[in-house]
C-alpha atoms as a PDB file:
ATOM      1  CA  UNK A   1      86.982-177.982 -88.249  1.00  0.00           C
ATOM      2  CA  UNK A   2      87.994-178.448 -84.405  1.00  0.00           C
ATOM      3  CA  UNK A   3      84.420-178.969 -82.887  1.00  0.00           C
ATOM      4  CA  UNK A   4      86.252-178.143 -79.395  1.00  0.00           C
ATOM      5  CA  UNK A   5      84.384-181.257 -78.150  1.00  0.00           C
ATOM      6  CA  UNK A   6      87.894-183.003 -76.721  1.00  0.00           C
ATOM      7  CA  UNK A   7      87.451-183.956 -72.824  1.00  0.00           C
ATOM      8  CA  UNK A   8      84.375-183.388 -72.594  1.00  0.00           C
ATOM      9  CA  UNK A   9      81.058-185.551 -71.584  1.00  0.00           C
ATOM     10  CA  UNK A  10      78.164-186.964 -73.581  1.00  0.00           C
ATOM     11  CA  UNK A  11      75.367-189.598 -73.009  1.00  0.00           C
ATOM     12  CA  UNK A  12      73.964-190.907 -76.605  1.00  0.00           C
ATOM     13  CA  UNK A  13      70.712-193.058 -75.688  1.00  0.00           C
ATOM     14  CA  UNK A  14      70.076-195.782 -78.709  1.00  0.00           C
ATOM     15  CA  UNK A  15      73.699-195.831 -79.070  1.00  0.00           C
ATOM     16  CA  UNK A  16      74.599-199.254 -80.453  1.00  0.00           C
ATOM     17  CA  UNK A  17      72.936-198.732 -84.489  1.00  0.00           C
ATOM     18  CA  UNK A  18      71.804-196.449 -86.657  1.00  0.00           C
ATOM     19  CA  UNK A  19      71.680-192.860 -86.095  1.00  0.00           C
ATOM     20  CA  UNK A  20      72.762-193.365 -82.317  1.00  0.00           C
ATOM     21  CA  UNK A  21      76.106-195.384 -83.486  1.00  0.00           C
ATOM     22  CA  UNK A  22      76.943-192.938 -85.220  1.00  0.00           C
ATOM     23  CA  UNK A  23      77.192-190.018 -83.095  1.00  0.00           C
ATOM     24  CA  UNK A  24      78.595-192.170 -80.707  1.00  0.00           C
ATOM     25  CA  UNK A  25      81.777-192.695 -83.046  1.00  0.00           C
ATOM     26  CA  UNK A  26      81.459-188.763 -84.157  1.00  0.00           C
ATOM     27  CA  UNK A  27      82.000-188.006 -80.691  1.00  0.00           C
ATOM     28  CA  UNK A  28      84.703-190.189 -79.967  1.00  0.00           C
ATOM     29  CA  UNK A  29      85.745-188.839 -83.117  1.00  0.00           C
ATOM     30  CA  UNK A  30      86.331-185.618 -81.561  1.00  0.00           C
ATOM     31  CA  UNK A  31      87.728-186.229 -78.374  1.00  0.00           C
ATOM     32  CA  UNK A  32      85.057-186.891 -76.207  1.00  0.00           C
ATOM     33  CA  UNK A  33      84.054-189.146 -73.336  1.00  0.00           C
ATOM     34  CA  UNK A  34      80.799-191.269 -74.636  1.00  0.00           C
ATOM     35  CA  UNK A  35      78.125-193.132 -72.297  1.00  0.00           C
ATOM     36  CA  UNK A  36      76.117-195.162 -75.348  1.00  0.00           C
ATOM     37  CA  UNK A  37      73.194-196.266 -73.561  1.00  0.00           C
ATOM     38  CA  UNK A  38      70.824-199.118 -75.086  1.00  0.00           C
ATOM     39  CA  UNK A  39      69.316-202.230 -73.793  1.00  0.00           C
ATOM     40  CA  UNK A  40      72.093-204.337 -75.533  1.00  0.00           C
ATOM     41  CA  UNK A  41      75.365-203.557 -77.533  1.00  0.00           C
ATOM     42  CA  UNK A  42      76.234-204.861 -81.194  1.00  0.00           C
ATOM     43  CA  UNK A  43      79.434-205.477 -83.341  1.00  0.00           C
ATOM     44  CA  UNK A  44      79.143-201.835 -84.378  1.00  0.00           C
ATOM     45  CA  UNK A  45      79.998-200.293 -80.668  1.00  0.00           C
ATOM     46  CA  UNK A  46      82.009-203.165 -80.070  1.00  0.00           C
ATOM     47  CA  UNK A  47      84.265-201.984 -82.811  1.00  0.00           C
ATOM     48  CA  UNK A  48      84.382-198.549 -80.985  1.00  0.00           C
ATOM     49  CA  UNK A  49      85.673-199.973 -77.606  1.00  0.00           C
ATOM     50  CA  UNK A  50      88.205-198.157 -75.974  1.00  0.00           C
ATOM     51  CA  UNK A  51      88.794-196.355 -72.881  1.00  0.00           C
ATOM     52  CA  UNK A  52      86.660-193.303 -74.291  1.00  0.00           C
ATOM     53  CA  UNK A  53      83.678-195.487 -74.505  1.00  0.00           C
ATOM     54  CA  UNK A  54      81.324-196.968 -71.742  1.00  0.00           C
ATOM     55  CA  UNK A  55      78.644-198.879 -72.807  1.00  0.00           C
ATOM     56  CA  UNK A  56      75.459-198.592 -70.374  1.00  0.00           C
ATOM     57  CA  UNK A  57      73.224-201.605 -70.834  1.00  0.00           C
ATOM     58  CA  UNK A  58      69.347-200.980 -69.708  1.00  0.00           C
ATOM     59  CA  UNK A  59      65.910-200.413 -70.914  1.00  0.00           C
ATOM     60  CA  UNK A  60      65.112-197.021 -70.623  1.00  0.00           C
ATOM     61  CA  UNK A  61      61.292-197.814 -69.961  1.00  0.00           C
ATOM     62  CA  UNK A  62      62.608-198.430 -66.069  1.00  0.00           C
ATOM     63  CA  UNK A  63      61.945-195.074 -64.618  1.00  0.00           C
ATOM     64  CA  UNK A  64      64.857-195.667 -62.634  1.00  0.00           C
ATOM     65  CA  UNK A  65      67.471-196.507 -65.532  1.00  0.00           C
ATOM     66  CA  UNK A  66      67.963-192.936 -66.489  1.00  0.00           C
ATOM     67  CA  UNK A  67      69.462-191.794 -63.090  1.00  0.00           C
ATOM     68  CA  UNK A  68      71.607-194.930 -63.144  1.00  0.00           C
ATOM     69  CA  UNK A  69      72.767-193.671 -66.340  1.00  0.00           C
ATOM     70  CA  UNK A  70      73.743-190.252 -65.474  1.00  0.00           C
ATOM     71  CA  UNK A  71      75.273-191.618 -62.154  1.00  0.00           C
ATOM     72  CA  UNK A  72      77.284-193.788 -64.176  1.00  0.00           C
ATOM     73  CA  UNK A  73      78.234-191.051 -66.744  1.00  0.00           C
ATOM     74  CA  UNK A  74      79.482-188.804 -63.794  1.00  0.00           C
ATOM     75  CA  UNK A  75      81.310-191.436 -61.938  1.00  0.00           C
ATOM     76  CA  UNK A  76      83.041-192.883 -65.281  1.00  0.00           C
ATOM     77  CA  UNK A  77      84.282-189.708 -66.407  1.00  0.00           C
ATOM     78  CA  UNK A  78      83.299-186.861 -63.729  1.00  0.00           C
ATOM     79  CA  UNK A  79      80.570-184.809 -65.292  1.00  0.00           C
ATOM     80  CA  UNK A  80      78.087-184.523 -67.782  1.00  0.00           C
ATOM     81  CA  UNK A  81      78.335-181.651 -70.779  1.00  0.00           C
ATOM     82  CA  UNK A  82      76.439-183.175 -73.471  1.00  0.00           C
ATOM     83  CA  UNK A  83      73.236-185.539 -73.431  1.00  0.00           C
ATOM     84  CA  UNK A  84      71.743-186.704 -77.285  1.00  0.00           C
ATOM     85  CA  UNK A  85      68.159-188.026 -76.604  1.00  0.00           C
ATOM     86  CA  UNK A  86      68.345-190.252 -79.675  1.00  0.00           C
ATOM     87  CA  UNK A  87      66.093-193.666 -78.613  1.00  0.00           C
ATOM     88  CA  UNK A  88      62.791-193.712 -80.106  1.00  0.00           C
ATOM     89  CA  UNK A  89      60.576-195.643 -82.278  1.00  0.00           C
ATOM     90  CA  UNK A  90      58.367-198.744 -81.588  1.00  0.00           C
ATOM     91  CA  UNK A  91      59.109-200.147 -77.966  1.00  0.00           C
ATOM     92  CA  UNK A  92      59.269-203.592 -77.199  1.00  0.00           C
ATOM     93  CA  UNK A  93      56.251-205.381 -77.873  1.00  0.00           C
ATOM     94  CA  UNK A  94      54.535-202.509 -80.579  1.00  0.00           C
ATOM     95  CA  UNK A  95      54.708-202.690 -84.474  1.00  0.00           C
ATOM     96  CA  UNK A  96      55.346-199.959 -86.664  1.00  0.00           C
ATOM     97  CA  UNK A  97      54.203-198.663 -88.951  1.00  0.00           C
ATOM     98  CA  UNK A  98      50.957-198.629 -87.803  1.00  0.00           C
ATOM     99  CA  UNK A  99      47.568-198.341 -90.037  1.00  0.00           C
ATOM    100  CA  UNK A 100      44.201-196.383 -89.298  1.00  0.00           C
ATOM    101  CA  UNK A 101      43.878-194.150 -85.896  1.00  0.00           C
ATOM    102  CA  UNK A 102      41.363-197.063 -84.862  1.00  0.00           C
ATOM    103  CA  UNK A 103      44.098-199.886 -85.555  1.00  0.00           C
ATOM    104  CA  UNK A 104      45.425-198.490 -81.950  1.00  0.00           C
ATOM    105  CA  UNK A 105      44.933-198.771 -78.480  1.00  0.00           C
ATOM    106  CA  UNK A 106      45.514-197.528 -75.408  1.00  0.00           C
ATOM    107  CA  UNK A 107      48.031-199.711 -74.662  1.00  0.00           C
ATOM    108  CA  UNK A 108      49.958-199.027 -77.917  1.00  0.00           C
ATOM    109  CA  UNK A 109      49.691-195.491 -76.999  1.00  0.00           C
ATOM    110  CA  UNK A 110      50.950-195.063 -73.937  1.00  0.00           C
ATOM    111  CA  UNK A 111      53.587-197.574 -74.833  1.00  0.00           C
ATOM    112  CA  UNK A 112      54.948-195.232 -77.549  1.00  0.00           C
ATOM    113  CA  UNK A 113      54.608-191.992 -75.507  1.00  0.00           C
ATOM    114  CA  UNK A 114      56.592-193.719 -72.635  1.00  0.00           C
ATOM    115  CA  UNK A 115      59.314-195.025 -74.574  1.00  0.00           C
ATOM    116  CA  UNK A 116      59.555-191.811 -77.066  1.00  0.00           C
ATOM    117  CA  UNK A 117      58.766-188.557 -74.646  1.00  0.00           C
ATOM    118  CA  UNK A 118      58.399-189.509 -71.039  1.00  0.00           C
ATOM    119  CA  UNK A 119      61.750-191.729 -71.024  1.00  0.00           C
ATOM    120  CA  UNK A 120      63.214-188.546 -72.799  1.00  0.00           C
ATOM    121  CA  UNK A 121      62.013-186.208 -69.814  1.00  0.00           C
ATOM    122  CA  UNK A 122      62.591-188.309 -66.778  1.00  0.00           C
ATOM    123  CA  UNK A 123      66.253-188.693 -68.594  1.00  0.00           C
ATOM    124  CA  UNK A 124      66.549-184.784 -68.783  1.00  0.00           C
ATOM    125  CA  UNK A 125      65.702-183.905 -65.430  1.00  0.00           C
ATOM    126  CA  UNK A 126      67.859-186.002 -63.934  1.00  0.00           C
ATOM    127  CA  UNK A 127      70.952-184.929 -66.348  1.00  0.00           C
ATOM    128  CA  UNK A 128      70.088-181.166 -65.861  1.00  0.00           C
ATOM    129  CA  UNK A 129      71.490-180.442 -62.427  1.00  0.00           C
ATOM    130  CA  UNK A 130      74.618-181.612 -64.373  1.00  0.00           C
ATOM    131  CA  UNK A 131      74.301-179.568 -67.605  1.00  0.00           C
ATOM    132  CA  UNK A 132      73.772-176.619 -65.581  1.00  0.00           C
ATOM    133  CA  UNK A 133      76.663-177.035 -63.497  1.00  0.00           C
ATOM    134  CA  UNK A 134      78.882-177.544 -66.540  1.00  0.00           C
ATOM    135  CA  UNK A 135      77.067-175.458 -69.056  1.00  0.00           C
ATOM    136  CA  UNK A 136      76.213-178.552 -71.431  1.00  0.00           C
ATOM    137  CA  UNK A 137      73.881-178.710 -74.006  1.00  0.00           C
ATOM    138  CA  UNK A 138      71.287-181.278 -75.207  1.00  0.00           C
ATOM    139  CA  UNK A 139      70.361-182.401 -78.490  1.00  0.00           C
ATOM    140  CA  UNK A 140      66.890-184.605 -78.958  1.00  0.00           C
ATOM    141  CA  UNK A 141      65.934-186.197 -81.945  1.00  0.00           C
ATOM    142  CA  UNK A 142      62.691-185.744 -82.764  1.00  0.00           C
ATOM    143  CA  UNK A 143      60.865-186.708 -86.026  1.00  0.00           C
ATOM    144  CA  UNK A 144      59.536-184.672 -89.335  1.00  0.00           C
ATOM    145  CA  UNK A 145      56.539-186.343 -88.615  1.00  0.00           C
ATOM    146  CA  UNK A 146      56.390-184.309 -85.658  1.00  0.00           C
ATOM    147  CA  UNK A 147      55.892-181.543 -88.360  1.00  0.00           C
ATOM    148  CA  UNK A 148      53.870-183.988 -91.015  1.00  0.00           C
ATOM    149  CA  UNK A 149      50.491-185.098 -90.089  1.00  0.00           C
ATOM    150  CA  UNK A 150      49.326-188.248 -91.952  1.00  0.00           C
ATOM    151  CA  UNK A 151      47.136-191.075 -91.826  1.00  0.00           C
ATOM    152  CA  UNK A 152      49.212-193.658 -89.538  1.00  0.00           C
ATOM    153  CA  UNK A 153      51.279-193.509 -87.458  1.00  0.00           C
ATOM    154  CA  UNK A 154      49.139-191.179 -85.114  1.00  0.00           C
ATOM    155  CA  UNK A 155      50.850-192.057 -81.912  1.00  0.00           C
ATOM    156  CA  UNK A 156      54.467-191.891 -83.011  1.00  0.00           C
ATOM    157  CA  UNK A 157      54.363-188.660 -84.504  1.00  0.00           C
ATOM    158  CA  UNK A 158      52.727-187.399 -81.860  1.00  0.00           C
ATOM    159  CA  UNK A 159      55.114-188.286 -79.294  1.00  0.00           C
ATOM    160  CA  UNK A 160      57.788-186.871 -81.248  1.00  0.00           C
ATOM    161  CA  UNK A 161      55.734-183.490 -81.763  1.00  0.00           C
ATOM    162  CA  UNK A 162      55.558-183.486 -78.265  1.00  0.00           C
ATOM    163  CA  UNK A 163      59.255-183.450 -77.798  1.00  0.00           C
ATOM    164  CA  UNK A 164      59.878-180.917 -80.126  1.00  0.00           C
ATOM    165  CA  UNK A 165      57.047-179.024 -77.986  1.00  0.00           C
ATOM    166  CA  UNK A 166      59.088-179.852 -74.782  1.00  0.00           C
ATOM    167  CA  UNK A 167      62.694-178.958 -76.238  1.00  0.00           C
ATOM    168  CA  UNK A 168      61.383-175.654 -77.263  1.00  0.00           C
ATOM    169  CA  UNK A 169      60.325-174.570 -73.715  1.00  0.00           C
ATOM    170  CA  UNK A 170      63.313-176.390 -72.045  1.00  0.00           C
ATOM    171  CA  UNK A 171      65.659-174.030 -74.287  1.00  0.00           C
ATOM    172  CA  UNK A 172      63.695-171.006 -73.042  1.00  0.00           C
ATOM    173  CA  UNK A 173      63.932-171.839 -69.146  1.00  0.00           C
ATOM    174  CA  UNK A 174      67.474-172.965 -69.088  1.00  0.00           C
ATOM    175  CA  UNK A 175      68.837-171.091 -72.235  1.00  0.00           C
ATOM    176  CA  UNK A 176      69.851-168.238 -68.708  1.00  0.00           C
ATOM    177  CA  UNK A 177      71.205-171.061 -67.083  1.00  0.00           C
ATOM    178  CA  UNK A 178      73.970-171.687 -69.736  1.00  0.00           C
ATOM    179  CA  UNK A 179      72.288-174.899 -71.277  1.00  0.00           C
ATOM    180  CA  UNK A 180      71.215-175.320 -74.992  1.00  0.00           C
ATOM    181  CA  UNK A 181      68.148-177.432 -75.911  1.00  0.00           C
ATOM    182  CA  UNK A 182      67.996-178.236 -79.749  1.00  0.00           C
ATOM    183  CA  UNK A 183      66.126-180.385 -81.635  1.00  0.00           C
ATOM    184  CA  UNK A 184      67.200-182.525 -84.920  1.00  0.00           C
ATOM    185  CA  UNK A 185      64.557-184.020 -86.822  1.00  0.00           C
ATOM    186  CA  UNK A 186      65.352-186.658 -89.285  1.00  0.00           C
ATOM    187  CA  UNK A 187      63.246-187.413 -92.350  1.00  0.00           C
ATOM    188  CA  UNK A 188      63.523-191.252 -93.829  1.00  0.00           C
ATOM    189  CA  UNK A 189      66.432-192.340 -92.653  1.00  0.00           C
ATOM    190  CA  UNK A 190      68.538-195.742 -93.662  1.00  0.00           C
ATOM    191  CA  UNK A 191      68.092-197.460 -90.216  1.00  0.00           C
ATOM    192  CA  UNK A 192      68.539-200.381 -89.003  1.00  0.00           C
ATOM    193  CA  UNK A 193      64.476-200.534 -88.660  1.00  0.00           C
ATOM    194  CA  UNK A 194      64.347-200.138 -92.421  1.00  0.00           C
ATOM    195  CA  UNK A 195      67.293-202.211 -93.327  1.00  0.00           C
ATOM    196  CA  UNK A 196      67.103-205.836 -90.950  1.00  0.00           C
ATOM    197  CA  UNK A 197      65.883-208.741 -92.512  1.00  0.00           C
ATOM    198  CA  UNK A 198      62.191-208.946 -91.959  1.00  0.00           C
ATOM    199  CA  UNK A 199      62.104-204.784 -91.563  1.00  0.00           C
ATOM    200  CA  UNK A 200      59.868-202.314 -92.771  1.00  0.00           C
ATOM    201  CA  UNK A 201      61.649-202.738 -96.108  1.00  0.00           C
ATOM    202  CA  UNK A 202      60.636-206.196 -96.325  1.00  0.00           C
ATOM    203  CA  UNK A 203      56.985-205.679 -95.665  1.00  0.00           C
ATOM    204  CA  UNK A 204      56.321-202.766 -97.671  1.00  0.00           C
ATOM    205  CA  UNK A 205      58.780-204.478-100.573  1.00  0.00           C
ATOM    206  CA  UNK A 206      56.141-207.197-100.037  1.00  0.00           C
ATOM    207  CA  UNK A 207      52.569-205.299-100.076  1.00  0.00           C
ATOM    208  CA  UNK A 208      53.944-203.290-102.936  1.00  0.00           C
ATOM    209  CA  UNK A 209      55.296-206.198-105.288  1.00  0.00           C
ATOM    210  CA  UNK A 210      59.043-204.804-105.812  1.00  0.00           C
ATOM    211  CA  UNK A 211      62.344-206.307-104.937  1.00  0.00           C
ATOM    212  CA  UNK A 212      63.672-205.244-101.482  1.00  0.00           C
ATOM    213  CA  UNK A 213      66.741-202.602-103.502  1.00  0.00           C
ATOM    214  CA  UNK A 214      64.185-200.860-105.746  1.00  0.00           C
ATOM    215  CA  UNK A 215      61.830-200.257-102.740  1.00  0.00           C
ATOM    216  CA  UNK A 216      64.786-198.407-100.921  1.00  0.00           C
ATOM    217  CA  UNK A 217      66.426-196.934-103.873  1.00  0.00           C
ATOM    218  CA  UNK A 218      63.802-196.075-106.028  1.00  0.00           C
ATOM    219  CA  UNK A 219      60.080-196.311-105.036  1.00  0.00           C
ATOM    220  CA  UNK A 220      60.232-194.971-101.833  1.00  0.00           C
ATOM    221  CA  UNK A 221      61.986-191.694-102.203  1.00  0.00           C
ATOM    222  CA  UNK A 222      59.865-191.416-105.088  1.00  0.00           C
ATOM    223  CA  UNK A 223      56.418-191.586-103.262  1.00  0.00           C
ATOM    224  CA  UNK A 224      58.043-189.607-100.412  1.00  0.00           C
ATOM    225  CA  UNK A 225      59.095-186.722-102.807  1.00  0.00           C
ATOM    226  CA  UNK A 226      62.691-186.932-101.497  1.00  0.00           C
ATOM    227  CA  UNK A 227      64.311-184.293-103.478  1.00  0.00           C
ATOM    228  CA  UNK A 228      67.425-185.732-102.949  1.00  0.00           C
ATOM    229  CA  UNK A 229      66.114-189.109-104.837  1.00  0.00           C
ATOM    230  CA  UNK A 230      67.672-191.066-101.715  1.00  0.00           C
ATOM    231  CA  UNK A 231      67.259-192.036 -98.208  1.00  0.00           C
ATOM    232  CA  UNK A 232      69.191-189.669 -95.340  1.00  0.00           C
ATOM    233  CA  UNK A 233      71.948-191.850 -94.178  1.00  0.00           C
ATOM    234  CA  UNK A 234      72.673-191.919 -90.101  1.00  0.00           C
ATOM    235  CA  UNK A 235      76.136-190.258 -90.337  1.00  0.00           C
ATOM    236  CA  UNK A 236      74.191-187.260 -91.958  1.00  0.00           C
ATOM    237  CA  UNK A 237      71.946-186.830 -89.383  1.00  0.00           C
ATOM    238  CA  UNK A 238      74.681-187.215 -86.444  1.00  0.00           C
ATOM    239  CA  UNK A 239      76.760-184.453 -88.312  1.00  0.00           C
ATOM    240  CA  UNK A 240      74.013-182.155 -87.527  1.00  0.00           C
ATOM    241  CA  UNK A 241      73.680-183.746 -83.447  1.00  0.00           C
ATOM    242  CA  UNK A 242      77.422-183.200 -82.758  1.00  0.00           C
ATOM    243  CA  UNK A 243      77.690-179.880 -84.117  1.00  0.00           C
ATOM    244  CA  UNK A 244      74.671-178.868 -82.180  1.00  0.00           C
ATOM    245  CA  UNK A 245      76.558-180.170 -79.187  1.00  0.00           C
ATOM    246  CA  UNK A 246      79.945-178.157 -79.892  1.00  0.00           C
ATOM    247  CA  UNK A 247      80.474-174.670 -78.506  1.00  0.00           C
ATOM    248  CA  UNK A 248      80.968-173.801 -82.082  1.00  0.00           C
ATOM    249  CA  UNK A 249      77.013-173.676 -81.708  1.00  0.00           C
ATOM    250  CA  UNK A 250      77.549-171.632 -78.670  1.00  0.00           C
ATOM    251  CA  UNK A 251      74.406-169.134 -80.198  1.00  0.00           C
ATOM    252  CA  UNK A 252      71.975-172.216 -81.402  1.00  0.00           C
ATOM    253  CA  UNK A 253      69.198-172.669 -78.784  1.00  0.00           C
ATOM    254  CA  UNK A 254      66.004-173.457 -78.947  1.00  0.00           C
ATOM    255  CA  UNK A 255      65.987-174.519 -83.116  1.00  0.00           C
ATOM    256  CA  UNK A 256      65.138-177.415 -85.107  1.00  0.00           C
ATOM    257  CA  UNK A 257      67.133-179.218 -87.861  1.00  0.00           C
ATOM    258  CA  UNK A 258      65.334-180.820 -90.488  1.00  0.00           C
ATOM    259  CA  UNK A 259      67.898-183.309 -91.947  1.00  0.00           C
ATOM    260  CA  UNK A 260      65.156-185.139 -94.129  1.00  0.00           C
ATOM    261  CA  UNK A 261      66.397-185.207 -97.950  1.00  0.00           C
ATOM    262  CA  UNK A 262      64.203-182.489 -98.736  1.00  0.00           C
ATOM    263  CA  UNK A 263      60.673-184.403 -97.925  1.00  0.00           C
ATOM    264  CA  UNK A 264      58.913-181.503 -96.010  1.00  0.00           C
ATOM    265  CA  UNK A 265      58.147-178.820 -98.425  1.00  0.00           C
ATOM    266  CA  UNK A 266      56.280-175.956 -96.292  1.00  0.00           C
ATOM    267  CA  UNK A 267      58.325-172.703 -95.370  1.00  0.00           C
END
């Protein structure tokens, strides 16, 4: 399928692994001009390097990175059509998963809800004027914890429920305008985060007495119900960004995708 993408403009924040990398080489995939934006680039991107490709090196935590982005974008490649709000998780500094609500603080609050929604707003606003002029569309990546209350992890989910929150009103006031706002909300997802030596894998392979593999393959889509008996790998989840972003979804505004392996089970 021609996702009618060629030409055109997209910004991918937490472009250089994981879920972010691979949009970024969906995109390119297609045709399209890619800003991949993250605070440093890896062998991954480097692999994708051409004259498609800019990579935008900054910490999106400055409040004044995300104009520099856009700015960049625009000059690079003379517009913006697309922006994928894909960053998020623990910021510099703050380790998740977290425990008990009382385990947090302030400070690891508001460094979460920076990093995962306000970064994520201050970046819309200023790529807006652009999508509007252009008719773009944006695709954030929120969380199914946004939709999954639990016992940890208060702060993260929260943020992301916020965004969802956010994307759903943005779609409403500039749905008119000839922008799309959609959200795509990945369940357990084979990340980097998971994956690295000394990850989440590790520690929870650790606490729980298995072997790294079986903790991936077996025990934790098992505890997590994961109907599909596996993790969701990145490429599955960036399907669902860049088709959001193609005209082909030219009626899509304003939804969610769960991409999630089956984990959330309410209607």
């Amino acid at each position: 399928m021609d996702l009618a993408l060629r030409g055109r403009v997209a910004v991918v924040t937490g472009g250089s692994k994981g879920i972010g990398l691979a949009v970024v080489r969906t995109l390119l995939e297609e045709g399209a001009f890619v800003v991949a934006a993250s605070r440093s680039g890896s062998p991954g991107l480097a692999d994708l390097a051409g004259p498609n490709l800019l990579h935008a090196a900054g910490d999106l935590m400055d409040p004044a990175f995300p104009a520099e982005l856009v700015e960049r974008a625009v000059g690079a490649f003379g517009g913006l059509d697309i922006l994928v709000n894909n960053a998020g998780g623990p910021p510099p500094g703050v380790v998740l998963p977290r425990g008990p609500f009382l385990d947090g603080t302030d400070t690891d609050w508001q460094a979460v809800f920076e990093f995962n929604l306000f970064a994520v707003m201050r970046l819309t606003r200023v790529a807006l004027p652009h999508l509007v002029e252009r008719g773009g569309t944006i695709v954030n990546v929120s969380s199914s914890l946004a939709r999954q209350p639990g016992t940890n992890n208060y702060e993260y989910a929260a943020a992301k429920a916020a965004v969802s929150h956010v994307s759903k009103g943005l779609s409403e006031e500039f749905g008119p305008q000839g922008v799309r706002v959609n959200t795509v909300s990945p369940g357990i997802t084979r990340t980097n985060w998971w994956t690295d030596e000394g990850g989440v894998a590790d520690m929870f392979a650790g606490a729980m007495g298995v072997d790294r593999d079986t903790l991936l393959d077996k025990t934790l889509p098992e505890m997590m119900r994961l109907s599909t008996g596996r993790f969701v790998e990145p490429q599955e989840v960036a399907d669902a960004i860049v088709l959001l972003s193609s005209p082909r979804s030219g009626s899509t505004n304003g939804s969610e995708f769960v991409v999630d392996g089956g984990m959330l089970k309410e209607i």
